[in-house]
C-alpha atoms as a PDB file:
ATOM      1  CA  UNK A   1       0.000   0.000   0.000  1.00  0.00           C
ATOM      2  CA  UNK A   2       1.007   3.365  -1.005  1.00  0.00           C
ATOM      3  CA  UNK A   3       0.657   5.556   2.632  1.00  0.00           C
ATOM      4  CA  UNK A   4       1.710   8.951   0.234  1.00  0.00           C
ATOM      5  CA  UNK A   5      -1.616   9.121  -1.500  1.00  0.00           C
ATOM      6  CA  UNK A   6      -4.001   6.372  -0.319  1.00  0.00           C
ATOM      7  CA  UNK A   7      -7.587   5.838  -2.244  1.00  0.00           C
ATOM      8  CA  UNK A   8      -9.380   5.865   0.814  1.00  0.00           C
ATOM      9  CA  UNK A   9      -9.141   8.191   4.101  1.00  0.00           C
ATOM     10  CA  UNK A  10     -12.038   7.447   6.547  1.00  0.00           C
ATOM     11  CA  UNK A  11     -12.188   9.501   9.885  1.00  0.00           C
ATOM     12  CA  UNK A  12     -13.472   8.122  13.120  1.00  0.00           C
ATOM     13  CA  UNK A  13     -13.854  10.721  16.063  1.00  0.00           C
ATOM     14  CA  UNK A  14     -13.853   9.060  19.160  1.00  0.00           C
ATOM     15  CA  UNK A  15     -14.831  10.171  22.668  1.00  0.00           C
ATOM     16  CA  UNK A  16     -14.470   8.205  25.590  1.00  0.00           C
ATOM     17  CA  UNK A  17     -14.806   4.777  23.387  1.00  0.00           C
ATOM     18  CA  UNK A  18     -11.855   2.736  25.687  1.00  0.00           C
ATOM     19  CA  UNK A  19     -14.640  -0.508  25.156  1.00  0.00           C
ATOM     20  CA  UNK A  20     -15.093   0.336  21.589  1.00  0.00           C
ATOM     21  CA  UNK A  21     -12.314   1.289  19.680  1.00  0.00           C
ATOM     22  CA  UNK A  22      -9.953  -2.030  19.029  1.00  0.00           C
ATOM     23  CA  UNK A  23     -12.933  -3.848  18.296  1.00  0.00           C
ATOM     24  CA  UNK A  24     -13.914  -1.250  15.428  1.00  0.00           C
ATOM     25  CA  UNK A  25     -10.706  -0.429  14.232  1.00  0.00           C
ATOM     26  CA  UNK A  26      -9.119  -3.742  13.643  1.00  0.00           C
ATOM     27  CA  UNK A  27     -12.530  -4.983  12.326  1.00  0.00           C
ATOM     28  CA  UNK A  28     -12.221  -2.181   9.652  1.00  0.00           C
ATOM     29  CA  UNK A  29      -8.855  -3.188   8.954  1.00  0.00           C
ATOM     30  CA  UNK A  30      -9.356  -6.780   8.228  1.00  0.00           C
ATOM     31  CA  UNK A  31     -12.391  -5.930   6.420  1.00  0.00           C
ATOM     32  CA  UNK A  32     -10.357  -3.372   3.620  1.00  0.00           C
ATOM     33  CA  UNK A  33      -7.269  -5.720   3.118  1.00  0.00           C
ATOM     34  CA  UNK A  34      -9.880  -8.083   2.373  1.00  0.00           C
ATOM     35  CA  UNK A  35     -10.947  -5.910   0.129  1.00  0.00           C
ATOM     36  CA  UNK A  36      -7.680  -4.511  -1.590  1.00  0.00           C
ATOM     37  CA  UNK A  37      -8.704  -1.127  -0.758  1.00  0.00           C
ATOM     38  CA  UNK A  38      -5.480   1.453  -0.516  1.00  0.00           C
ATOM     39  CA  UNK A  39      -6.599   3.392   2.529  1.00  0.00           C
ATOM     40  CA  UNK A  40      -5.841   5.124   5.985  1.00  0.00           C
ATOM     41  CA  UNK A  41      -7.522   4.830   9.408  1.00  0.00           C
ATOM     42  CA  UNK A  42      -7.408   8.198  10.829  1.00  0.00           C
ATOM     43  CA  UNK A  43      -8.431   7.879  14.431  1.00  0.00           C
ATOM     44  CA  UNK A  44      -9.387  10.951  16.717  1.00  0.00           C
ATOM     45  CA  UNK A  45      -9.386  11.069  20.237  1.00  0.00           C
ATOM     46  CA  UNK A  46     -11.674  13.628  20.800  1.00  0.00           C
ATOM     47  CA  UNK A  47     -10.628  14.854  24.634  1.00  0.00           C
ATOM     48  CA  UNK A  48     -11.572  11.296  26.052  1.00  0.00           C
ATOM     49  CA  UNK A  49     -10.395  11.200  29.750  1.00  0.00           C
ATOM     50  CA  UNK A  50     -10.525   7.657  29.987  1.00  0.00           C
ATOM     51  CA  UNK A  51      -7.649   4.868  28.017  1.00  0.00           C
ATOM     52  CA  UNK A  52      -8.970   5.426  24.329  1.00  0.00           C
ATOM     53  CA  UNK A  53      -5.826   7.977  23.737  1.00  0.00           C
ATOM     54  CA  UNK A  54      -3.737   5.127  25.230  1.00  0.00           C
ATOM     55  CA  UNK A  55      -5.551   2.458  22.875  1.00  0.00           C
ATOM     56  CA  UNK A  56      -5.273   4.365  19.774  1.00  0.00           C
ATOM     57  CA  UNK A  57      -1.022   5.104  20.183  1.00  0.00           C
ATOM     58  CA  UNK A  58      -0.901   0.955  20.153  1.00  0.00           C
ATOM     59  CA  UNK A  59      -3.471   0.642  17.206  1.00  0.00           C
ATOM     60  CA  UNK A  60      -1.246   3.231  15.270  1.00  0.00           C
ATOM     61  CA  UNK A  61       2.046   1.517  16.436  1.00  0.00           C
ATOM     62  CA  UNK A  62       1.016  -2.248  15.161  1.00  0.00           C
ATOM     63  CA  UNK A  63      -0.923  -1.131  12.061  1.00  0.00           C
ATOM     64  CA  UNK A  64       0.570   1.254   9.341  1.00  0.00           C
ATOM     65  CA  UNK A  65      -2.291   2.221   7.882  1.00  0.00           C
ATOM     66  CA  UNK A  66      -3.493   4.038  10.917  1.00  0.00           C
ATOM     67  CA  UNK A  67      -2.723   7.351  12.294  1.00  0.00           C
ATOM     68  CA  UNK A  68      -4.133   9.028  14.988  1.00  0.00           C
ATOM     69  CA  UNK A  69      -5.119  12.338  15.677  1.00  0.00           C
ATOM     70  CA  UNK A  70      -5.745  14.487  18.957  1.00  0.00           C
ATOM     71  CA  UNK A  71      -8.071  16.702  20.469  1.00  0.00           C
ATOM     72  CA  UNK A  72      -7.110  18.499  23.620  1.00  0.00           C
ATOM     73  CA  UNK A  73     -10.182  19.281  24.628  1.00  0.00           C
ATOM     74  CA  UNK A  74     -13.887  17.970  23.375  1.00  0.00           C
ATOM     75  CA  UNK A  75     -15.464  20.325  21.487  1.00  0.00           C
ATOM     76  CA  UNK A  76     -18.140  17.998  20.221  1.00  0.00           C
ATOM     77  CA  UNK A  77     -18.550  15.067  17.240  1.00  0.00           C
ATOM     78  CA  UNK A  78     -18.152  17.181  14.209  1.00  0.00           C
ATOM     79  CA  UNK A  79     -15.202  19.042  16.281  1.00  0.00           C
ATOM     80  CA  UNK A  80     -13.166  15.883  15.598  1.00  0.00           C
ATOM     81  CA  UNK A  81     -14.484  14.903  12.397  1.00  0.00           C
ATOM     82  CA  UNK A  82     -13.100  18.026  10.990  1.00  0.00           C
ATOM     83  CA  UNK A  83     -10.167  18.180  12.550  1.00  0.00           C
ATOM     84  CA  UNK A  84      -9.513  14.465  11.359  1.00  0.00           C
ATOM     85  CA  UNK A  85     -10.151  15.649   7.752  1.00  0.00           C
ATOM     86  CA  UNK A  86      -7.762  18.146   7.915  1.00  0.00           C
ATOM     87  CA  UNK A  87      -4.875  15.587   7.740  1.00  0.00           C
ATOM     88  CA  UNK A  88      -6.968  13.085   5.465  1.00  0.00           C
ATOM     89  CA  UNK A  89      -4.608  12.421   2.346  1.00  0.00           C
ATOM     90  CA  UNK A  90      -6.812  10.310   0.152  1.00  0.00           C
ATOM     91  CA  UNK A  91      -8.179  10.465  -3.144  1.00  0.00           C
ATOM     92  CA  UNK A  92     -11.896  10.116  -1.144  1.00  0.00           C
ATOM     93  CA  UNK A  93     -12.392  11.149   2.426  1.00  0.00           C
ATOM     94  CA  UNK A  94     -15.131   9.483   4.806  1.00  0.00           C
ATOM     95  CA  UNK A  95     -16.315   9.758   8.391  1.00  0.00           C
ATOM     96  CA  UNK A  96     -18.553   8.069  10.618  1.00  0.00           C
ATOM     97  CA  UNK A  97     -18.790   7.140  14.573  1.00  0.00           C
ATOM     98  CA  UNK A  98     -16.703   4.667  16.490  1.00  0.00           C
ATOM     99  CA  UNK A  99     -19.346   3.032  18.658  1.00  0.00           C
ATOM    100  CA  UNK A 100     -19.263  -0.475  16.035  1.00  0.00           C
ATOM    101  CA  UNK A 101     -23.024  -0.262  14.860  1.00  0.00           C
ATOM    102  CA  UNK A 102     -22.143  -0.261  11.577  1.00  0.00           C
ATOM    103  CA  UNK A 103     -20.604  -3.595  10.139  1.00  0.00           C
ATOM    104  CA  UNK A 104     -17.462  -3.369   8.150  1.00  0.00           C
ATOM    105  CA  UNK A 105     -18.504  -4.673   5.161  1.00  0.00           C
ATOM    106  CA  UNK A 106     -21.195  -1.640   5.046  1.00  0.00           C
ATOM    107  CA  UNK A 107     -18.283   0.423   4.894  1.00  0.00           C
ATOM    108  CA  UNK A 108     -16.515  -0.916   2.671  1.00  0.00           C
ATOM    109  CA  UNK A 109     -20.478  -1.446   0.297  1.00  0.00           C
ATOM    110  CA  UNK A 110     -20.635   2.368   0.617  1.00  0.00           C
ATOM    111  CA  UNK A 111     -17.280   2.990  -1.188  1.00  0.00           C
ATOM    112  CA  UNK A 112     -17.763   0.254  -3.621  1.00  0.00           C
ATOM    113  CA  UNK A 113     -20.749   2.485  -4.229  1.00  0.00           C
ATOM    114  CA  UNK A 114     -19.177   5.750  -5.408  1.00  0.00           C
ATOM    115  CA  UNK A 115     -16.302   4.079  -7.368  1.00  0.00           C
ATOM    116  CA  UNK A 116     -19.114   2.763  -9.806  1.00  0.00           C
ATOM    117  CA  UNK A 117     -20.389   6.128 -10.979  1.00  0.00           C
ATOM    118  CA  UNK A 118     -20.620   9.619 -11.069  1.00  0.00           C
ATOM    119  CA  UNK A 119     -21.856  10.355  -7.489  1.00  0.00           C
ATOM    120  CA  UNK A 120     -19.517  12.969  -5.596  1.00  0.00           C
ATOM    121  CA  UNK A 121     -20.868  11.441  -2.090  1.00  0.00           C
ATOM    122  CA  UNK A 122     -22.584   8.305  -0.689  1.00  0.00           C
ATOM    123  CA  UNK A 123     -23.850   7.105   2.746  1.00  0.00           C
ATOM    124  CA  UNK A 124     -25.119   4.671   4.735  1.00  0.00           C
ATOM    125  CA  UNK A 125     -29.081   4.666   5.124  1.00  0.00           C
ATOM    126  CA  UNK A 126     -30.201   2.936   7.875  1.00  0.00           C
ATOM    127  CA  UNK A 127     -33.085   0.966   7.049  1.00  0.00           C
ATOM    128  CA  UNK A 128     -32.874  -1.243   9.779  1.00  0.00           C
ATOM    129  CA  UNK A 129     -32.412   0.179  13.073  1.00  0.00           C
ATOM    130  CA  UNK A 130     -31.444  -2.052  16.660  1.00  0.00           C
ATOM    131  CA  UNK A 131     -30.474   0.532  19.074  1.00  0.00           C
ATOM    132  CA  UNK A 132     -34.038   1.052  20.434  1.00  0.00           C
ATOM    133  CA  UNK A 133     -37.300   2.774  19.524  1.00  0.00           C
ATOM    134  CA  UNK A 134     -36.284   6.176  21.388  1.00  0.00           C
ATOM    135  CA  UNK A 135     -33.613   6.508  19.216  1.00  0.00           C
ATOM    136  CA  UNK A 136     -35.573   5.139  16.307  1.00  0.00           C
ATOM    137  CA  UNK A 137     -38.584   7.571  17.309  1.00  0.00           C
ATOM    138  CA  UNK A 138     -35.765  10.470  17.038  1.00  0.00           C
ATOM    139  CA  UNK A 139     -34.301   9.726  14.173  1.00  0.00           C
ATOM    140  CA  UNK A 140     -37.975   9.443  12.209  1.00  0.00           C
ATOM    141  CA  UNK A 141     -38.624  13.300  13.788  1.00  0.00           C
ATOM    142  CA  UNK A 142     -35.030  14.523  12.602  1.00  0.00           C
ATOM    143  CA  UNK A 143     -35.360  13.158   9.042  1.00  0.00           C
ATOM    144  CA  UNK A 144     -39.132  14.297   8.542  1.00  0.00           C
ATOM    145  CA  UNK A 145     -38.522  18.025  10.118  1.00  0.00           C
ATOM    146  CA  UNK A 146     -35.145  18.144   7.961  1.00  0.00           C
ATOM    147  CA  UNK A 147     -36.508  17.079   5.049  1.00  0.00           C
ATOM    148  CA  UNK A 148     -39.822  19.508   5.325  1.00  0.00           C
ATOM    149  CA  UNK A 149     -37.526  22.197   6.306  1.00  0.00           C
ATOM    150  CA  UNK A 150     -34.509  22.372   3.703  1.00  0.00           C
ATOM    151  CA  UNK A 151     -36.557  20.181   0.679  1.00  0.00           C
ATOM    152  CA  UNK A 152     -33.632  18.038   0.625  1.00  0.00           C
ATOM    153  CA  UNK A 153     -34.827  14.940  -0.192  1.00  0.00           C
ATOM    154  CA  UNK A 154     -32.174  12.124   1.603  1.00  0.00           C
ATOM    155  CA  UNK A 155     -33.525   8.774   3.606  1.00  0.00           C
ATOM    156  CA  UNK A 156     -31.606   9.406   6.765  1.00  0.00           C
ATOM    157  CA  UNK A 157     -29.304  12.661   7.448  1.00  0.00           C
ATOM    158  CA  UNK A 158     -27.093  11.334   9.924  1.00  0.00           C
ATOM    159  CA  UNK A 159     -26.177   7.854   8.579  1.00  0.00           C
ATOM    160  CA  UNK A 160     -22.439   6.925   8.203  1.00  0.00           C
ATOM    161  CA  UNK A 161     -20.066   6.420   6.667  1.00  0.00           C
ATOM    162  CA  UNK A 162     -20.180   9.470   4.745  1.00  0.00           C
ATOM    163  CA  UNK A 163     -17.728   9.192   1.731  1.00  0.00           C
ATOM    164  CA  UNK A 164     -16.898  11.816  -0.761  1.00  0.00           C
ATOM    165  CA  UNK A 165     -15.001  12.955  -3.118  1.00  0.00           C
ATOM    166  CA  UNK A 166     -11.919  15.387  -2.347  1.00  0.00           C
ATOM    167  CA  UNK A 167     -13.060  17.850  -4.795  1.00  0.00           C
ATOM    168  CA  UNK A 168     -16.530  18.126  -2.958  1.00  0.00           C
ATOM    169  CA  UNK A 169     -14.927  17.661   0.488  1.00  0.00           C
ATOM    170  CA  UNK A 170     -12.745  20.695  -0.596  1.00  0.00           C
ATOM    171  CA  UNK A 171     -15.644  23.050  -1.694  1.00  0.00           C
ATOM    172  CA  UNK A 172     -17.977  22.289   1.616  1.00  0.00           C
ATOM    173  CA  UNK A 173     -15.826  24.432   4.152  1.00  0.00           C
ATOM    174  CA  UNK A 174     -17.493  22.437   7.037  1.00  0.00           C
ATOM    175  CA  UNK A 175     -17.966  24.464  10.615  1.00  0.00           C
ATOM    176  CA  UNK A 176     -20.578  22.567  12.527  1.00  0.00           C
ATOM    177  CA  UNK A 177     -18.837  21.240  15.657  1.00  0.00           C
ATOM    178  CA  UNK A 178     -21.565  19.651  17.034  1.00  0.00           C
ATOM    179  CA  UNK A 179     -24.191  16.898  15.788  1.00  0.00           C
ATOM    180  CA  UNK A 180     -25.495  18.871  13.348  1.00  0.00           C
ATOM    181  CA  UNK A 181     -22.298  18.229  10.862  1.00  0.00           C
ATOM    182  CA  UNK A 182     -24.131  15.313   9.173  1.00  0.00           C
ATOM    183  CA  UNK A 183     -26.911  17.750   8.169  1.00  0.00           C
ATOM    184  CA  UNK A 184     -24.396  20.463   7.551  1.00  0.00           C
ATOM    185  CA  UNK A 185     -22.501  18.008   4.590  1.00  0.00           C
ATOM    186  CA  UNK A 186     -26.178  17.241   3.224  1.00  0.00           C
ATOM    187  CA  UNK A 187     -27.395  20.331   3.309  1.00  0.00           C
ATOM    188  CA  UNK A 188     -24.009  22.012   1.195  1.00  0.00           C
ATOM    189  CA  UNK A 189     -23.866  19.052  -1.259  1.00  0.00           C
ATOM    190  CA  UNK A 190     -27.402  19.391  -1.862  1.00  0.00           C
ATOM    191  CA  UNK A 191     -26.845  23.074  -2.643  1.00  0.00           C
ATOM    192  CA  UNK A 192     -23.767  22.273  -5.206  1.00  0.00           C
ATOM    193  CA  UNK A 193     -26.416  19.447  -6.956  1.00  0.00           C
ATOM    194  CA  UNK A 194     -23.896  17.056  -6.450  1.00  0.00           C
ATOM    195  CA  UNK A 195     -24.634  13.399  -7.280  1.00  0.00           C
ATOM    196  CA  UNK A 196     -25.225  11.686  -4.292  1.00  0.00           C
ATOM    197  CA  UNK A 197     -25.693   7.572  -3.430  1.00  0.00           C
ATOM    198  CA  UNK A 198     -27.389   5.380  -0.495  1.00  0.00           C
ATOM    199  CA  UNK A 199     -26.908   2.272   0.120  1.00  0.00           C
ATOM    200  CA  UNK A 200     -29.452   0.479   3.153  1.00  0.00           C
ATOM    201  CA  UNK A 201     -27.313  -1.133   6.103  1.00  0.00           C
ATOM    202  CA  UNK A 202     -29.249  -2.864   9.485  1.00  0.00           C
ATOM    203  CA  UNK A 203     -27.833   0.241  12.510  1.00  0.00           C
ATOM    204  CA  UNK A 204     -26.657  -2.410  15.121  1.00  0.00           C
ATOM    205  CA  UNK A 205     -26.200  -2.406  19.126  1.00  0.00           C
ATOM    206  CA  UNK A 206     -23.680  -0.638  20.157  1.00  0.00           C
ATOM    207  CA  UNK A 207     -20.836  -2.777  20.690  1.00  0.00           C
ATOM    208  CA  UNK A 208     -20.160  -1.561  24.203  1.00  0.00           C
ATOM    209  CA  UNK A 209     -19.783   1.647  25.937  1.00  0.00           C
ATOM    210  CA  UNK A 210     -22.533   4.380  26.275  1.00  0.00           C
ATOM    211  CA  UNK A 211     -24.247   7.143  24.025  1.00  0.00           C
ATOM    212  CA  UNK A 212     -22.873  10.383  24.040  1.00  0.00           C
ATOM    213  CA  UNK A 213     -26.019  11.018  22.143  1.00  0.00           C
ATOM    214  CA  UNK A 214     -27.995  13.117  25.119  1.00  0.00           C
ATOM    215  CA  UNK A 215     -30.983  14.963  25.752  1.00  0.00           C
ATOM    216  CA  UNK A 216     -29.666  18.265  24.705  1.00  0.00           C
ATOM    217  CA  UNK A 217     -28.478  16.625  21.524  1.00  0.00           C
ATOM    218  CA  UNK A 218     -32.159  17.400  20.113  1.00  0.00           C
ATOM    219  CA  UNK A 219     -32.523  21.037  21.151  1.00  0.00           C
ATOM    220  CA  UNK A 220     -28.904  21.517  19.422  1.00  0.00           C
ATOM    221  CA  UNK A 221     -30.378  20.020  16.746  1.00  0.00           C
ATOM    222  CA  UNK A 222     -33.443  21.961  15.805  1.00  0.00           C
ATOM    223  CA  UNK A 223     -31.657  25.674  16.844  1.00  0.00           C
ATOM    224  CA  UNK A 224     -28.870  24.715  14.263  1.00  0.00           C
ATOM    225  CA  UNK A 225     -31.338  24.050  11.506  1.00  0.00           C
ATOM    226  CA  UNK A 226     -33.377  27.309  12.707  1.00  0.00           C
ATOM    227  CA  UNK A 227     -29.984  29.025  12.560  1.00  0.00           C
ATOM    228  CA  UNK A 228     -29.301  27.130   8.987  1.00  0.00           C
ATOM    229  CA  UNK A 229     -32.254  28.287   7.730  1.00  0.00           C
ATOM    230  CA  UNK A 230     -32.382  31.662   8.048  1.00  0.00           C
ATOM    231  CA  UNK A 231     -28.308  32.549   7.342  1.00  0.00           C
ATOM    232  CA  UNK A 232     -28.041  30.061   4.195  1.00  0.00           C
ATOM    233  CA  UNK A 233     -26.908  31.436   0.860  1.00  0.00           C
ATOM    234  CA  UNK A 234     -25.146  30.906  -1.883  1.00  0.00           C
ATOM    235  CA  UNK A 235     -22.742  32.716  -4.860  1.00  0.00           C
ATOM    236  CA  UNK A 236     -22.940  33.399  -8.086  1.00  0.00           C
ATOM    237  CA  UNK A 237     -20.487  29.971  -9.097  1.00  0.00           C
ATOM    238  CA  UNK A 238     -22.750  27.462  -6.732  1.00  0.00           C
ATOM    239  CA  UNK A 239     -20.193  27.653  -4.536  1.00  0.00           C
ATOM    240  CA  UNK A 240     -21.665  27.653  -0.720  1.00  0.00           C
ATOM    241  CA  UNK A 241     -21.150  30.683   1.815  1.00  0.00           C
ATOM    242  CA  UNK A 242     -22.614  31.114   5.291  1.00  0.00           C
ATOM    243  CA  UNK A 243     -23.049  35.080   6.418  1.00  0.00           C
ATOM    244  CA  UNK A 244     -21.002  36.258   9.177  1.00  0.00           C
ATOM    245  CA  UNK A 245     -22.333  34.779  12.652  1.00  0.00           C
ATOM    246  CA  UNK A 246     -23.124  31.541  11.851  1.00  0.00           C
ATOM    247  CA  UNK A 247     -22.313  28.707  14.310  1.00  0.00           C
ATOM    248  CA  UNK A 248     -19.299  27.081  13.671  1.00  0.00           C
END
């Protein structure tokens, strides 16, 4: 594998995952030799205070194709996601969550998926769901109010992996530190009519830890697409820009 320019760079912020992380990373990494896919783990310890910091320096030390990435302080999920991105070298970049409810081989379907064609992104939908009706309830509200709200017409906003092309990656010019990055990379592709691809995966348990999914997740949620919806515009070119003041 070439580690200068790898095919694939997929991003995985985690926070406080010490029960969760081996188990997802070296899954991935069995699953994309499998596969033959050139690519790079780039792991993010997102200001856990328990062992995952300690975890990830072994993962990185036993396999080469993953590097790992600090944050001082948590700042939130899309906090780390971008900061991962920033040293993503691949040809495509990715993200999704470290908690092991999606299986590898999803992963791996979803990038199959955009080397086909002509999309410039493609996710994960989550058709099947296993982590409870609350969350399932949620989820159903999020999509439906997103999907009223913006007229962008995706299955499931916050379903990973998230893969993409650099050249769209490059014109997005993500901010959202919080939750509502999913929606923020949906919302700007939708606005550069970029070709986008789903493919359905089953959401599994999580494979150990807790949520950090809360309560005020939801009210985050709904002020950022209140705050989306009124500062939203775009240029002449297609190109996306956000007015002065809006959350980052």
């Amino acid at each position: 594998m070439t580690r200068n320019r790898p095919t694939l760079s997929l991003v995985i912020p985690l926070y406080n995952e010490e029960a969760t992380a081996k188990k997802v990373a070296v899954e991935l990494v069995e699953e994309m030799n499998k596969q033959k896919i050139n690519y790079e783990l780039i792991l993010v310890n997102n200001g856990s205070r328990d062992r995952t910091g300690y975890i990830l320096a072994k993962l990185a030390e036993t396999y080469p194709q993953i590097k790992t990435i600090t944050v001082p302080v948590n700042q939130g999920y899309g906090w780390g996601v971008i900061n991962g991105l920033k040293w993503a070298n691949g040809e495509y970049l990715g993200f999704m969550g470290g908690d092991g409810q999606i299986d590898p081989k999803d992963v791996t379907g979803v990038f199959n998926k955009i080397l086909e064609g002509d999309l410039q992104l493609c996710k994960a939908k989550r058709c099947r769901r296993e982590d409870g009706a609350v969350r399932k309830i949620v989820s159903h509200i999020f999509n439906k109010l997103f999907v009223y709200t913006f007229k962008v017409n995706v299955g499931d906003i916050n379903g990973t992996p998230k893969i993409m092309t650099r050249k769209c990656y490059e014109r997005l010019n993500l901010s959202s530190k919080d939750w509502f990055l999913d929606a923020e990379v949906m919302l700007k592709v939708n606005a550069l009519a970029a070709p986008i691809g789903e493919i359905p995966v089953v959401f599994r348990q999580r494979q150990g830890g807790s949520s950090n999914v809360k309560i005020k997740t939801v009210w985050e949620f709904l002020r950022n697409m209140a705050s989306y919806r009124k500062r939203r515009d775009w240029n002449e070119s297609g190109d996306i820009m956000w007015r002065e003041g809006d959350p980052a």
